[in-house]
N, C-alpha and C. Protein backbone atom coordinates (compact mmCIF):
# COMPACT_ATOMS: atom_id res chain seq x y z
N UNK A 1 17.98 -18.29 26.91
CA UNK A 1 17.11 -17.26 26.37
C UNK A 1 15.87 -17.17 27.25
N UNK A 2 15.44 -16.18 27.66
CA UNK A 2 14.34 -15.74 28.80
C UNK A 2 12.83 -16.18 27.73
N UNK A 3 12.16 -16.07 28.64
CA UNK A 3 10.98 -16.76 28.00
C UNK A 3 10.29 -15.82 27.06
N UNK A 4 10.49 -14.35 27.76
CA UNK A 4 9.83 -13.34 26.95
C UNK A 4 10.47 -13.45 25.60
N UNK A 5 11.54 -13.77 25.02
CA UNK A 5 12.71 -13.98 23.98
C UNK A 5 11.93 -14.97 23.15
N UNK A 6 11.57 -16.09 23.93
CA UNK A 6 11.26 -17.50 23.02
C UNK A 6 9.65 -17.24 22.36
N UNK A 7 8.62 -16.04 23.01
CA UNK A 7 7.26 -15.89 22.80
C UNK A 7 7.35 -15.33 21.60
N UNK A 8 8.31 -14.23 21.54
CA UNK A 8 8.89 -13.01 20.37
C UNK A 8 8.94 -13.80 19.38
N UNK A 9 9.96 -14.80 19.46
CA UNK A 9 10.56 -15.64 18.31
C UNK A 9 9.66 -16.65 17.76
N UNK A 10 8.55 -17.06 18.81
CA UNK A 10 7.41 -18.26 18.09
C UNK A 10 6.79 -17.05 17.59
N UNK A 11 6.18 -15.82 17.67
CA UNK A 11 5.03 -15.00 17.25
C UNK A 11 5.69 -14.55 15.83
N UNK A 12 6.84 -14.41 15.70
CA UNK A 12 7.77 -14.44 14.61
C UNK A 12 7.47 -14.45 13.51
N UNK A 13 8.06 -16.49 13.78
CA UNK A 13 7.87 -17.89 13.26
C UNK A 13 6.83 -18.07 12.70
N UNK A 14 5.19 -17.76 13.67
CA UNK A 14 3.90 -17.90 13.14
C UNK A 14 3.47 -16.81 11.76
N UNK A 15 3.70 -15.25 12.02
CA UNK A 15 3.42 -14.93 11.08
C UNK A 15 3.98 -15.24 9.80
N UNK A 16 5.31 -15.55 9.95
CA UNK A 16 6.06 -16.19 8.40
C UNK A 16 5.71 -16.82 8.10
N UNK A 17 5.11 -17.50 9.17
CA UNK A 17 4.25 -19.36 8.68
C UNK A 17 2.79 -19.04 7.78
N UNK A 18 2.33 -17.75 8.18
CA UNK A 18 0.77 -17.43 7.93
C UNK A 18 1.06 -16.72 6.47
N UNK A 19 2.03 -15.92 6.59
CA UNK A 19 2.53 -15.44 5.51
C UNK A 19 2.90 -15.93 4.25
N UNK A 20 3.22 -17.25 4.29
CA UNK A 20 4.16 -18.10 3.30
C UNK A 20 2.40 -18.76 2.91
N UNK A 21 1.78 -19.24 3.87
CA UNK A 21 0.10 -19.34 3.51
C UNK A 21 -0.32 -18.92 2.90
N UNK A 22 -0.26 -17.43 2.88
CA UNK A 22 -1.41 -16.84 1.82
C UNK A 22 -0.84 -16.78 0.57
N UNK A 23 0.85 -16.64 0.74
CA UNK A 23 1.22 -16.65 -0.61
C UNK A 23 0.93 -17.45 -1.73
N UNK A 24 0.95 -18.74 -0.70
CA UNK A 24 0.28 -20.17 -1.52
C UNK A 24 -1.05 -19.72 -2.12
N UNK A 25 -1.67 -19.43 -1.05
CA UNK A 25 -3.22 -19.85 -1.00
C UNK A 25 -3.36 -18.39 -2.45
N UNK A 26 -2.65 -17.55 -2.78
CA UNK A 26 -2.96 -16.58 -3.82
C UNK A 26 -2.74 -17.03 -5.38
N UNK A 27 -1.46 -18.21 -5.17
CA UNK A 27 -1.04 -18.40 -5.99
C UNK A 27 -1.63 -19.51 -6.69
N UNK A 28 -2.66 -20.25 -5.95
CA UNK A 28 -3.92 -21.14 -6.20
C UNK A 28 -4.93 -20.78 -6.92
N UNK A 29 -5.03 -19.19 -6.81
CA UNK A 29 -6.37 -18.43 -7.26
C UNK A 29 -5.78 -17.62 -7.81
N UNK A 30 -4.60 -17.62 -8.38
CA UNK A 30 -3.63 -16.58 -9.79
C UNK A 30 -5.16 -16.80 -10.95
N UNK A 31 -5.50 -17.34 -11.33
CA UNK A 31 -7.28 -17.21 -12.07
C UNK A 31 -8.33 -16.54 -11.91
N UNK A 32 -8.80 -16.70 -10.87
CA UNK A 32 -9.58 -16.24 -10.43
C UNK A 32 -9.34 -14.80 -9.85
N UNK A 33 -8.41 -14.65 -9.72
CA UNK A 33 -7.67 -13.07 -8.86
C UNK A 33 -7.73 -12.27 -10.54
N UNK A 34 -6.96 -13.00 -11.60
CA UNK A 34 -6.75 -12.27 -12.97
C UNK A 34 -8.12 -11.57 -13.45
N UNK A 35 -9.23 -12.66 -13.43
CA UNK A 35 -10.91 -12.62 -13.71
C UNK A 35 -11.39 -11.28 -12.95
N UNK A 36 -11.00 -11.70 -12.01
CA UNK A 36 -11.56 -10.45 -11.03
C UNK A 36 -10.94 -8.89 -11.23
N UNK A 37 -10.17 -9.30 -11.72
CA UNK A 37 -9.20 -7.66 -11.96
C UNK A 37 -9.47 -7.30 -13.47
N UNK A 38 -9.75 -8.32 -14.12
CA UNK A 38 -10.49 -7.76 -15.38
C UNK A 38 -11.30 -7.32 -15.24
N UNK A 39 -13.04 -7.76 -14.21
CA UNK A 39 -14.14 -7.64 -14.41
C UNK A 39 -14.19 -5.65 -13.57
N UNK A 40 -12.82 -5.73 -12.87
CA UNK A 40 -13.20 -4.74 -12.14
C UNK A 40 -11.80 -2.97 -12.68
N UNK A 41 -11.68 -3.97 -14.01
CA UNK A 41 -10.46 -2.77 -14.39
C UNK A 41 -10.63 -1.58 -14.12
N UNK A 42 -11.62 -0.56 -14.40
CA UNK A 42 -12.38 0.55 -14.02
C UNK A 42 -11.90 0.91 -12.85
N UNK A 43 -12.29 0.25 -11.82
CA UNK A 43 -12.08 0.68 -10.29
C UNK A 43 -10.28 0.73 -9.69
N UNK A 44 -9.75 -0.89 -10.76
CA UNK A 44 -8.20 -0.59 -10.37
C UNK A 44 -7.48 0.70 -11.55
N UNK A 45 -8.14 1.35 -12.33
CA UNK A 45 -7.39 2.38 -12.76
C UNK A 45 -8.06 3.49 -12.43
N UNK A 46 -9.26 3.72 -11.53
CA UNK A 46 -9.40 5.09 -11.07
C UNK A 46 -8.79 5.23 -9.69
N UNK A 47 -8.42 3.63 -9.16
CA UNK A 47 -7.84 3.76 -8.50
C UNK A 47 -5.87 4.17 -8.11
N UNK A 48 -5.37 4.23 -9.63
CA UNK A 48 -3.95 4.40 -9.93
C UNK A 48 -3.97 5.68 -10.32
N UNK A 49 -5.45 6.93 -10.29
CA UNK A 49 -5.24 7.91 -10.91
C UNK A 49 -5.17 8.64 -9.34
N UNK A 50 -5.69 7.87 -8.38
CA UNK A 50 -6.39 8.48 -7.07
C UNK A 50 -4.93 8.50 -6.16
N UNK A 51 -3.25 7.59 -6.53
CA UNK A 51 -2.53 7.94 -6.17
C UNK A 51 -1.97 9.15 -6.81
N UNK A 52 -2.22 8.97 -7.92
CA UNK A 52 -1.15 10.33 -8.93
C UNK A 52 -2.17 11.84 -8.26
N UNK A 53 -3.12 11.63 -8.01
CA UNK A 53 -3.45 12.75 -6.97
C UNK A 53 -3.04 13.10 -6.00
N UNK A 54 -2.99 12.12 -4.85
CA UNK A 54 -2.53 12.29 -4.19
C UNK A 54 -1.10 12.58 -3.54
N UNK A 55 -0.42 12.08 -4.56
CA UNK A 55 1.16 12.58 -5.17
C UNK A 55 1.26 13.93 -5.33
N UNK A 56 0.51 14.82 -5.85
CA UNK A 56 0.04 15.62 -6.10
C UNK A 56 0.23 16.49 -5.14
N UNK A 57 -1.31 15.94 -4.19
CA UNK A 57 -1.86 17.40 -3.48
C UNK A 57 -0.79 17.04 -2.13
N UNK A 58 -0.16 16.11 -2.19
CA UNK A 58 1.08 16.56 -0.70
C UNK A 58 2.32 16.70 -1.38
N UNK A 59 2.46 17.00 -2.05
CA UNK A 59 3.44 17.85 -2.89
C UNK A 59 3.63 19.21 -2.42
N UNK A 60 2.12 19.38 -2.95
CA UNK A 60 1.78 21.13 -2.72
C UNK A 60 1.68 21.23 -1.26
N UNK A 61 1.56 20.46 -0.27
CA UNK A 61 1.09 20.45 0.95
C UNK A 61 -0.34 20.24 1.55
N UNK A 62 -0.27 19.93 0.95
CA UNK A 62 -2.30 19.45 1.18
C UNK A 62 -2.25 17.72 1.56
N UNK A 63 -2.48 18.16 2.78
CA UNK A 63 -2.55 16.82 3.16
C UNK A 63 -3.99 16.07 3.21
N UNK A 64 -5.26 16.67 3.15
CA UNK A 64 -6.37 16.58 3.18
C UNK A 64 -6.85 15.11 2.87
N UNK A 65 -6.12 14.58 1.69
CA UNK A 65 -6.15 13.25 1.52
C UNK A 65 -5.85 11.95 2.40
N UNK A 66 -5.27 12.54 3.41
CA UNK A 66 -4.84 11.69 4.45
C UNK A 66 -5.41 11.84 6.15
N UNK A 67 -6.61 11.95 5.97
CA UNK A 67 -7.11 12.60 7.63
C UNK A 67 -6.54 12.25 8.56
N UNK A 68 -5.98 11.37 9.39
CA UNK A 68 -4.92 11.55 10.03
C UNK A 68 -4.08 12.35 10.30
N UNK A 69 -3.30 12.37 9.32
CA UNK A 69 -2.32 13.37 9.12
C UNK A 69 -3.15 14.90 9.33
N UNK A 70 -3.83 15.24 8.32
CA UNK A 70 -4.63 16.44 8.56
C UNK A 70 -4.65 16.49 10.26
N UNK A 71 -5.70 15.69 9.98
CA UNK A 71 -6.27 15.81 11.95
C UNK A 71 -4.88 16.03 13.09
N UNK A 72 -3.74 15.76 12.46
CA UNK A 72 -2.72 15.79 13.53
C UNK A 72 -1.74 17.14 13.15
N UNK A 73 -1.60 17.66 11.90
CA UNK A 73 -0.75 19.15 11.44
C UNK A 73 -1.77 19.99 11.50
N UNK A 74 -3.18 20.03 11.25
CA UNK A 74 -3.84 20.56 11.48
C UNK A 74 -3.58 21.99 10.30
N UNK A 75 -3.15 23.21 10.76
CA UNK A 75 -2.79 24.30 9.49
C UNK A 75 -1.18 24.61 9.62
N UNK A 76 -0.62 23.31 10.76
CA UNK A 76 0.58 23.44 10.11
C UNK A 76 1.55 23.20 8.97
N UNK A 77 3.02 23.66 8.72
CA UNK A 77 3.24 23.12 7.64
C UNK A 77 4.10 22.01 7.71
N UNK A 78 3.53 20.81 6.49
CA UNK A 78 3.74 19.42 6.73
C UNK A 78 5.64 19.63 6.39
N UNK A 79 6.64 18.68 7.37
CA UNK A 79 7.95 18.87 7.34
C UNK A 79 8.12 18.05 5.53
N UNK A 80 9.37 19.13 5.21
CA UNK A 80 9.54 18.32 3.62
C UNK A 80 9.92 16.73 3.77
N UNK A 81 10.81 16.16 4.86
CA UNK A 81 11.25 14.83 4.64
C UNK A 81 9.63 14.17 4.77
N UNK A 82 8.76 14.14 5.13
CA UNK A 82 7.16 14.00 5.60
C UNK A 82 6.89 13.56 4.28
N UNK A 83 7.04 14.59 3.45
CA UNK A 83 5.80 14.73 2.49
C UNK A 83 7.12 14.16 1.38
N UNK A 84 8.60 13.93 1.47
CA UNK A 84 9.31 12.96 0.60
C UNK A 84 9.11 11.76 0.41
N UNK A 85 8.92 11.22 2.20
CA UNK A 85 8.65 9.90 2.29
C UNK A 85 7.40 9.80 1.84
N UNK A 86 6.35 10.04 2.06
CA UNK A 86 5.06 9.98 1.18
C UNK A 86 4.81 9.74 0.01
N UNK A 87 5.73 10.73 -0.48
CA UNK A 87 5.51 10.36 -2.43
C UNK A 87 5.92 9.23 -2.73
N UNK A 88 7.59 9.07 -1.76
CA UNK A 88 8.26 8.01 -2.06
C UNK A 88 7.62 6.33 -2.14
N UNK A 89 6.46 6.58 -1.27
CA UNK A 89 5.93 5.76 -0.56
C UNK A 89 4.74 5.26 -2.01
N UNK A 90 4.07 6.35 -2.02
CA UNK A 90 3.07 6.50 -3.12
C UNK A 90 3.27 5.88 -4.82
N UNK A 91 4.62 6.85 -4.79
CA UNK A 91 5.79 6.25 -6.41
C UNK A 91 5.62 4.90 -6.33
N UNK A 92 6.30 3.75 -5.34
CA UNK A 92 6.32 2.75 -5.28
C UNK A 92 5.37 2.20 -5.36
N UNK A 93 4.24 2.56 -4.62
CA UNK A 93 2.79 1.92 -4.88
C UNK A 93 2.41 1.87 -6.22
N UNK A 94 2.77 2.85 -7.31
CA UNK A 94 2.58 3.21 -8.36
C UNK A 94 2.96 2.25 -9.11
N UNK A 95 4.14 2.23 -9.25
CA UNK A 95 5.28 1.39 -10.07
C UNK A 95 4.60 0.16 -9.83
N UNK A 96 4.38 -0.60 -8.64
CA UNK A 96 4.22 -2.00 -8.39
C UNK A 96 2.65 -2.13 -8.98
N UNK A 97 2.21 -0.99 -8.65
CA UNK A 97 0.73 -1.50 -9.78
C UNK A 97 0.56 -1.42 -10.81
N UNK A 98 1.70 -0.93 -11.13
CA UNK A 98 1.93 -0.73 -12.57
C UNK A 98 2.54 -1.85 -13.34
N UNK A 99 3.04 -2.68 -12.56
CA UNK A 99 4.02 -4.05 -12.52
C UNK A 99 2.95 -5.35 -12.62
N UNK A 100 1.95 -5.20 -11.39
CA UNK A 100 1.19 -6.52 -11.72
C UNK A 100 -0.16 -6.36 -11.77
N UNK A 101 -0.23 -4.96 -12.55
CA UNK A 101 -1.88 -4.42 -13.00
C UNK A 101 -1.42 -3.42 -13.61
N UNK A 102 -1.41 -4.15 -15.03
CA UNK A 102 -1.46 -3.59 -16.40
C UNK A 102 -2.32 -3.06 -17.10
N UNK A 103 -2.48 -2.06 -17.54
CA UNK A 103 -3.53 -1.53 -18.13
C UNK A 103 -4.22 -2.35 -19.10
N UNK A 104 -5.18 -2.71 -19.45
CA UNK A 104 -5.91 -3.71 -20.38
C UNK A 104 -6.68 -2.84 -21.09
N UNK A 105 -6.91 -2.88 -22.32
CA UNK A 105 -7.70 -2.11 -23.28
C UNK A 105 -8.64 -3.28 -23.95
């Protein structure tokens, strides 16, 4: 295996290694992470309303929410698989915050 092969495969290795880290290191502060998402419920549910917007306005084609994108279609029109994968993208974000950030009353 060429050396460029073996750099690929340690740079890999390391992020899985860094990765499997934080998982730990989150699952240490499952308390303190809970505390914090209480103290800040407000912000994580205006923040679950700020996807269902944005679900929304690239639906309709309004990409405005995404400057990038804007800055790069400019007043063209965004392709439908574009703006599928997007929602698709968005839905999921949805669901999963919906999964381990529950609404608290």
């Amino acid at each position: 295996m060429g050396s460029e092969h073996q750099v690929l495969l340690f740079r890999n290795e390391v992020r899985w290694l860094s990765h499997g880290k934080m998982l730990t290191r989150i699952a240490e502060l499952a308390d303190e992470i809970e505390i914090f998402l209480r103290e800040y419920q407000k912000k994580v549910e205006a923040f679950k309303k700020k996807i269902s917007l944005w679900k929304r306005r690239i639906q309709g084609g309004n990409v405005g929410s995404f400057p990038i994108l804007d800055e790069k279609h400019g007043d063209k029109t965004i392709q439908p698989m574009l703006v599928e994968n997007i929602v698709a993208h968005l839905s999921l974000l949805e669901t999963t915050m919906a999964q381990y950030l529950p609404m608290h009353h």
